[in-house]
Protein backbone atom coordinates (compact mmCIF):
# COMPACT_ATOMS: atom_id res chain seq x y z
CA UNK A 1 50.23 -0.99 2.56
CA UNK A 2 47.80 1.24 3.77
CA UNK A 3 47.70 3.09 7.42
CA UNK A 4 44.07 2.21 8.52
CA UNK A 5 43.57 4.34 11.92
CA UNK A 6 40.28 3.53 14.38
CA UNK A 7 38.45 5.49 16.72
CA UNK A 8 35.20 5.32 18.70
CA UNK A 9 32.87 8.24 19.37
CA UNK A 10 29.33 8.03 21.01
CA UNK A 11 26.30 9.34 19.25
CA UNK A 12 23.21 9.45 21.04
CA UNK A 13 20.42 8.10 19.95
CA UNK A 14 18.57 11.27 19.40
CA UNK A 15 20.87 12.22 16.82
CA UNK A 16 21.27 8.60 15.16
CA UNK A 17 17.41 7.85 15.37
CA UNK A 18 17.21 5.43 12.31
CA UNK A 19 20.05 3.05 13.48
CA UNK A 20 19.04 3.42 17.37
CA UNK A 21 15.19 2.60 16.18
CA UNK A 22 16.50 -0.72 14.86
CA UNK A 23 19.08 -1.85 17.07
CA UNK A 24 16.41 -1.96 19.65
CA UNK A 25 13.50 -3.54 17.26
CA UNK A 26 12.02 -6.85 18.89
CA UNK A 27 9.13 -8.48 17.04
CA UNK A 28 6.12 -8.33 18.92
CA UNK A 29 2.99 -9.65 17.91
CA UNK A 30 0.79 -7.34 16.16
CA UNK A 31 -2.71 -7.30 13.73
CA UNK A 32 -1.48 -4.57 11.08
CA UNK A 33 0.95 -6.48 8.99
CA UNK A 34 -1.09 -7.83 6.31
CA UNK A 35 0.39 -8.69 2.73
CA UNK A 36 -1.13 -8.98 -0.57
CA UNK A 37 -0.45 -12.36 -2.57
CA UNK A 38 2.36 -11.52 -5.32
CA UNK A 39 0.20 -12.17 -7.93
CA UNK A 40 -2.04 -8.90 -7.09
CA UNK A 41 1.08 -6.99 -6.31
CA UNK A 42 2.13 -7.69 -9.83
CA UNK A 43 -0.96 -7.25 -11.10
CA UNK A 44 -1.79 -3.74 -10.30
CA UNK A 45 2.04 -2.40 -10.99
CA UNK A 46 1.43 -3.83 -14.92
CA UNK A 47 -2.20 -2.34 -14.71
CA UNK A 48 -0.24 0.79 -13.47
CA UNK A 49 2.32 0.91 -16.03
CA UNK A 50 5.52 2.47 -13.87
CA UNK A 51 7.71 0.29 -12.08
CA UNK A 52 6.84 0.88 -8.35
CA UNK A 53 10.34 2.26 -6.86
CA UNK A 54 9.09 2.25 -3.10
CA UNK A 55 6.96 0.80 -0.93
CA UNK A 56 5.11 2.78 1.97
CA UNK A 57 4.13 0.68 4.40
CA UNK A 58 6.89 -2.66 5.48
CA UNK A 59 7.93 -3.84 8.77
CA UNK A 60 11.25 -3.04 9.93
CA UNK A 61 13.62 -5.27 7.66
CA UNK A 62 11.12 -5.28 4.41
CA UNK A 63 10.30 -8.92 5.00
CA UNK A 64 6.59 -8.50 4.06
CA UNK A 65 7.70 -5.98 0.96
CA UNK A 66 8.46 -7.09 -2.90
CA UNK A 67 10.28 -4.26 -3.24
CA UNK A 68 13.86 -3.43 -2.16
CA UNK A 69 12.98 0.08 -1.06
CA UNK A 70 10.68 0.59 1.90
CA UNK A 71 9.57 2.69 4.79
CA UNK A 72 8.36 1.77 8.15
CA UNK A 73 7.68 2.29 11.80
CA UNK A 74 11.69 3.19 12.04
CA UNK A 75 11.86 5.01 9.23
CA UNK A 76 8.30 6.71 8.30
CA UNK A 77 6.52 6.86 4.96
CA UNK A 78 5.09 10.25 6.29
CA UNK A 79 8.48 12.13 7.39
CA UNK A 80 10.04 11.75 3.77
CA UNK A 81 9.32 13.39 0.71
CA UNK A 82 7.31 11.23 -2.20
CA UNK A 83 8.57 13.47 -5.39
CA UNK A 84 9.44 11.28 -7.99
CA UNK A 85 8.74 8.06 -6.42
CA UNK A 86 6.37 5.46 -7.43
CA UNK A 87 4.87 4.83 -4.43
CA UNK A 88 3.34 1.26 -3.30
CA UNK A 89 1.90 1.50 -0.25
CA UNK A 90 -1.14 -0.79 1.63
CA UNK A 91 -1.06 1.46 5.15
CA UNK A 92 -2.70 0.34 8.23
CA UNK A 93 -6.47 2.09 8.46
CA UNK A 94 -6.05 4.70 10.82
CA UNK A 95 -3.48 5.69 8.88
CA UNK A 96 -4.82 5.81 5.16
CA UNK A 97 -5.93 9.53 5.47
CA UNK A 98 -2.28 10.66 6.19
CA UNK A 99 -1.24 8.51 3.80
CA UNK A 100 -3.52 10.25 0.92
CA UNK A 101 -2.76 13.52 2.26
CA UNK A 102 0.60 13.42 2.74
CA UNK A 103 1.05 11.20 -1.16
CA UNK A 104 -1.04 14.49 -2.54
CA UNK A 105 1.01 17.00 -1.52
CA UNK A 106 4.59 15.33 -2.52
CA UNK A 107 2.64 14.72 -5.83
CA UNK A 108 1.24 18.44 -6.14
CA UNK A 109 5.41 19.65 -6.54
CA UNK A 110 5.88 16.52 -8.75
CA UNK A 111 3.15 15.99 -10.76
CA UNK A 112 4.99 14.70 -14.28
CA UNK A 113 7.09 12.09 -12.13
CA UNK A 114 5.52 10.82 -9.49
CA UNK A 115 2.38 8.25 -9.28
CA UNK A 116 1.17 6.23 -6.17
CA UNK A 117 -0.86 2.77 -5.97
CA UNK A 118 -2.50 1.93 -2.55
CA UNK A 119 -4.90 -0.93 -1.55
CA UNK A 120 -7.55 0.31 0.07
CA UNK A 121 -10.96 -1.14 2.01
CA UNK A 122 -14.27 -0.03 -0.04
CA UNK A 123 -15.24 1.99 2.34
CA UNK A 124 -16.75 5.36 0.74
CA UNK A 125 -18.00 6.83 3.97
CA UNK A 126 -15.26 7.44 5.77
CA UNK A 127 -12.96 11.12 4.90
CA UNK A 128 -10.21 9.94 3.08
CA UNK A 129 -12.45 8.21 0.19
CA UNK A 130 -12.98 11.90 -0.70
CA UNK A 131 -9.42 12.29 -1.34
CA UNK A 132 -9.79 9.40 -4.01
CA UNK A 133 -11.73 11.65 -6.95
CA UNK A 134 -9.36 11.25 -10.09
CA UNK A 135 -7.87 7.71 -9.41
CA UNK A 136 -8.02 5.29 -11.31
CA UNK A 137 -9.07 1.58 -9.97
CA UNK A 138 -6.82 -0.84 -11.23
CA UNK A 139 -9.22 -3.74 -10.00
CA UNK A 140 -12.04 -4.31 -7.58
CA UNK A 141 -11.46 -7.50 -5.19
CA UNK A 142 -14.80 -8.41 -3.89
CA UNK A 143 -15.52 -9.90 -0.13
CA UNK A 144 -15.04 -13.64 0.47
CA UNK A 145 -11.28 -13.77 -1.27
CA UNK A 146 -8.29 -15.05 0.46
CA UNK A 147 -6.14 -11.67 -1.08
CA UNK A 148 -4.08 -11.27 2.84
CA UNK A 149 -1.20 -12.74 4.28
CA UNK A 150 0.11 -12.24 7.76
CA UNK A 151 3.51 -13.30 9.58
CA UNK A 152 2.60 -16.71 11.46
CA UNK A 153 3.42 -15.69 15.14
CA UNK A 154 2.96 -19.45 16.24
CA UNK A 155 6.55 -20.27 14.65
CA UNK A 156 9.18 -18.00 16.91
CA UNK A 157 9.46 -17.51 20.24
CA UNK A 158 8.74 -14.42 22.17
CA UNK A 159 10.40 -11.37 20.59
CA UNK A 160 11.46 -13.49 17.50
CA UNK A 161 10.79 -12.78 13.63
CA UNK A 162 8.03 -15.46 12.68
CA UNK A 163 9.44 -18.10 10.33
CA UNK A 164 6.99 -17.51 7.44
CA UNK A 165 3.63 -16.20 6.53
CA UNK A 166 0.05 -17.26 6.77
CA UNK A 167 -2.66 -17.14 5.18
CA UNK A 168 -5.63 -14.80 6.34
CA UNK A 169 -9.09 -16.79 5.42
CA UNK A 170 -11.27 -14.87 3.25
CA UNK A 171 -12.13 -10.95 3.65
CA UNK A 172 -15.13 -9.51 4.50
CA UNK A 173 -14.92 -6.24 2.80
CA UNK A 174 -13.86 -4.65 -0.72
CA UNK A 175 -10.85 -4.14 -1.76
CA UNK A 176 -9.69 -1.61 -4.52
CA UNK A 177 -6.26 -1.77 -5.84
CA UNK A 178 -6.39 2.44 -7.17
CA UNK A 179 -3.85 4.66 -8.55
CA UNK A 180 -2.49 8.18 -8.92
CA UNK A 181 -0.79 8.62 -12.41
CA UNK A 182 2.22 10.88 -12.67
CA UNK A 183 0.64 13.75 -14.94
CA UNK A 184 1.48 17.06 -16.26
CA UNK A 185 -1.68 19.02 -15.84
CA UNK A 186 -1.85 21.30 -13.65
CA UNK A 187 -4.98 22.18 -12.67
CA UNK A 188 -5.43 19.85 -9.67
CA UNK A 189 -2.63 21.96 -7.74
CA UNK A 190 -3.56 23.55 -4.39
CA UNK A 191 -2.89 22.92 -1.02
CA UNK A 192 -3.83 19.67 -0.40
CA UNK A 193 -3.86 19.62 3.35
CA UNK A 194 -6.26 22.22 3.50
CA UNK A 195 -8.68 20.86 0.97
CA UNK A 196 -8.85 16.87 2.35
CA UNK A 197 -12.13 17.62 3.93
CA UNK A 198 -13.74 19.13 1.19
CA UNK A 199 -12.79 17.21 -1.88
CA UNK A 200 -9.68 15.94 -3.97
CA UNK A 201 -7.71 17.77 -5.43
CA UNK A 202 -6.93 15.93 -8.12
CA UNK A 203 -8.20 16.41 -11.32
CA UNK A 204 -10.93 14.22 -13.22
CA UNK A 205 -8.93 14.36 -16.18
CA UNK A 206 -5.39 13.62 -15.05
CA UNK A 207 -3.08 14.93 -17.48
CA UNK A 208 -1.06 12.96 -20.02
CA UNK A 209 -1.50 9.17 -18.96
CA UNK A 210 -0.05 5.98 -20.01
CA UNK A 211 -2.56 3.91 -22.59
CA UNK A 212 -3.21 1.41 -19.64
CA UNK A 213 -4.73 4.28 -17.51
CA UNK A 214 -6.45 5.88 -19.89
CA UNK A 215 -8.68 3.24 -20.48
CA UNK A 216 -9.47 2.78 -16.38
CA UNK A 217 -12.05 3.51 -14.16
CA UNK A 218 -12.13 6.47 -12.85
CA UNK A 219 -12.99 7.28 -9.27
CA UNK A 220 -15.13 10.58 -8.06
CA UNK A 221 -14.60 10.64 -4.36
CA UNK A 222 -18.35 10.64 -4.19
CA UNK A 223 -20.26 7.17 -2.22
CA UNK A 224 -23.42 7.47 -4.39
CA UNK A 225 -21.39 8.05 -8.04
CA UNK A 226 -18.84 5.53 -7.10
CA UNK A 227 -21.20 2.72 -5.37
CA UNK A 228 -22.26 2.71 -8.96
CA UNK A 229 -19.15 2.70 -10.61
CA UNK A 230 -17.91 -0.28 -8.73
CA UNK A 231 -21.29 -2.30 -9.26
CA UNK A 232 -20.65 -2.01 -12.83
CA UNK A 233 -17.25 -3.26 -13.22
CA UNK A 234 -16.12 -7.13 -13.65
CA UNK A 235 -14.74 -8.01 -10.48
CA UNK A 236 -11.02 -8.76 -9.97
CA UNK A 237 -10.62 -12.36 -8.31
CA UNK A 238 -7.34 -13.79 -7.00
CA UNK A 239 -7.67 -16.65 -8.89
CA UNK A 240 -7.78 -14.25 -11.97
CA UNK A 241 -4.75 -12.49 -11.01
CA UNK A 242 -3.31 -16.14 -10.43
CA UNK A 243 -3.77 -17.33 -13.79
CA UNK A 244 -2.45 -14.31 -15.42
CA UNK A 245 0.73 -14.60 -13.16
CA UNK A 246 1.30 -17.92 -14.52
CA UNK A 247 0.46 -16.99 -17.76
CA UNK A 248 2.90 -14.36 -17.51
CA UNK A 249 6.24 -16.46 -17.41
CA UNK A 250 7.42 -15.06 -14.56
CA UNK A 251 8.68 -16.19 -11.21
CA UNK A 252 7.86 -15.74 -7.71
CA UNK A 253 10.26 -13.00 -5.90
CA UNK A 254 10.86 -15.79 -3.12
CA UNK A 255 9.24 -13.85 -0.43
CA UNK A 256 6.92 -16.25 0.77
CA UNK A 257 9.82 -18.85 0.68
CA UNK A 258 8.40 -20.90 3.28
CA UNK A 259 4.94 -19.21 4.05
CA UNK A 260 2.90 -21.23 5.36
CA UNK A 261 -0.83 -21.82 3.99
CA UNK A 262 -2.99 -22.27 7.04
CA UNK A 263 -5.56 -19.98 7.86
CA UNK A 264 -5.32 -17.48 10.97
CA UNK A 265 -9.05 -16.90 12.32
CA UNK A 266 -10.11 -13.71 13.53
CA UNK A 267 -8.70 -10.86 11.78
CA UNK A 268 -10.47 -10.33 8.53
CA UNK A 269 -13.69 -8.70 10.32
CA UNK A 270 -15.14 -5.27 9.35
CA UNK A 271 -18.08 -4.93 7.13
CA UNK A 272 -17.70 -1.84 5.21
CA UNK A 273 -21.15 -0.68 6.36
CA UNK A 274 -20.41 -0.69 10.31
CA UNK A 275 -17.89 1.81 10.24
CA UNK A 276 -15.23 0.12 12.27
CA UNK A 277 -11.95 0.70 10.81
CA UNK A 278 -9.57 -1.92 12.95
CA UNK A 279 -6.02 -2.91 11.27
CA UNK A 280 -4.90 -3.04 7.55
CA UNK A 281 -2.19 -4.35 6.45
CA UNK A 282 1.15 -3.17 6.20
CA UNK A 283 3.01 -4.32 2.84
């Protein structure tokens, strides 16, 4: 029989921020936490061709996340290293540029293992589409589809984790599902911070790619060049991606186990001509 021996010490919570963070979490209402459907989840990581290992951009406890790894407001995508991750991430707008920035410059000292897939709003004026030039769009969602989930606040009580998801009506703005391949050329190193307002640093030819990727559009970080680009490609419909998930033979991951399917008014506006960024989702 072992001796077991106990004892109690108090950390503060400057020194234990992680576990303090959630220990005092409460779920408030809020407009950032939108979710893709599975189906385009699953769509861009085959388009991709790596097995996303973490996502960027969950609430708290992962709830609105497929995968099992995930950063958020307790535990920031942006205060932890990217090397060698495949990184998921669909970050809230006013947050996309760091996101790009701070994805670039984990890549830069990685280059040959790491990759990143965001879902972004088509909206080339704004800084961070700059940042864009070399990735490849895995598929172009055009306005009017119902692509967003959101937690359905009208379930719980004050302070209470919603008991499921709804749906988010139809969008009123582009989507691109794009993506970063790991590569081993070089020539797109540099300091990334430094460069964002200029141009990309990533290279138009990429490096060694997966067949999948080589085959992809590719983006220029330019509005005029890639206005015309995305004109020219077949759109990407959820009710594509739907059919090829079923025709796929797999399963749902369960976590929209009862979601609900009724619309939430409201939250989809933002035209991607009048420059108004508000809230994108967060998983």
């Amino acid at each position: 029989m072992r001796k077991l021996e106990v004892g109690a010490a108090h950390i503060s919570g400057v020194l234990n921020g992680l576990a303090d963070r959630l220990s005092r979490h409460s779920w408030e209402y809020e407009t950032g936490d939108w979710q893709i459907v599975e189906e385009a989840f699953q769509y861009a990581q085959h388009l991709a061709g790596v097995a996303f290992s973490l996502d960027g951009g969950a609430d708290i406890v992962g709830s609105n996340s497929y995968l099992a790894r995930f950063r958020s407001v307790a535990d920031s995508f942006l205060d932890h290293s990217v090397e060698g991750e495949h990184v998921y991430a669909n970050p809230d707008f006013e947050l996309i540029l760091k996101y790009i920035v701070h994805f670039l410059e984990g890549q830069r000292k990685a280059p040959e293992r790491t990759s990143g897939t965001f879902v972004l709003p088509v909206w080339m004026w704004t800084t961070f589409w700059k940042l864009l030039r070399g990735a490849k769009v895995l598929a172009y969602i055009p306005p009017g589809e119902h692509l967003f989930t959101s937690p359905e606040w009208r379930t719980g009580g004050v302070g209470a984790k919603p008991q499921g998801r709804a749906a988010r009506g139809a969008t009123r703005w582009g989507v691109v599902l794009i993506h970063f391949p790991p590569s081993v050329d070089c020539r797109y190193r540099g300091n990334v911070a430094a460069r964002h307002r200029e141009c990309s640093p990533v290279d138009d030819a990429g490096g060694q790619q997966p067949h999948r990727q080589r085959d992809l559009p590719t983006l220029r970080g330019d509005a005029h060049e890639d206005e015309l680009l995305l004109r020219g490609m077949q759109p990407t419909r959820v009710q594509d991606m739907e059919r090829w998930w079923a025709s796929s033979g797999k399963f749902a991951s369960g976590v929209h186990a009862g979601a609900l399917s009724t619309p939430v008014r409201g939250r989809t506006e933002g035209l991607a001509g009048e420059g108004k960024a508000g809230r994108q989702p967060r998983g």
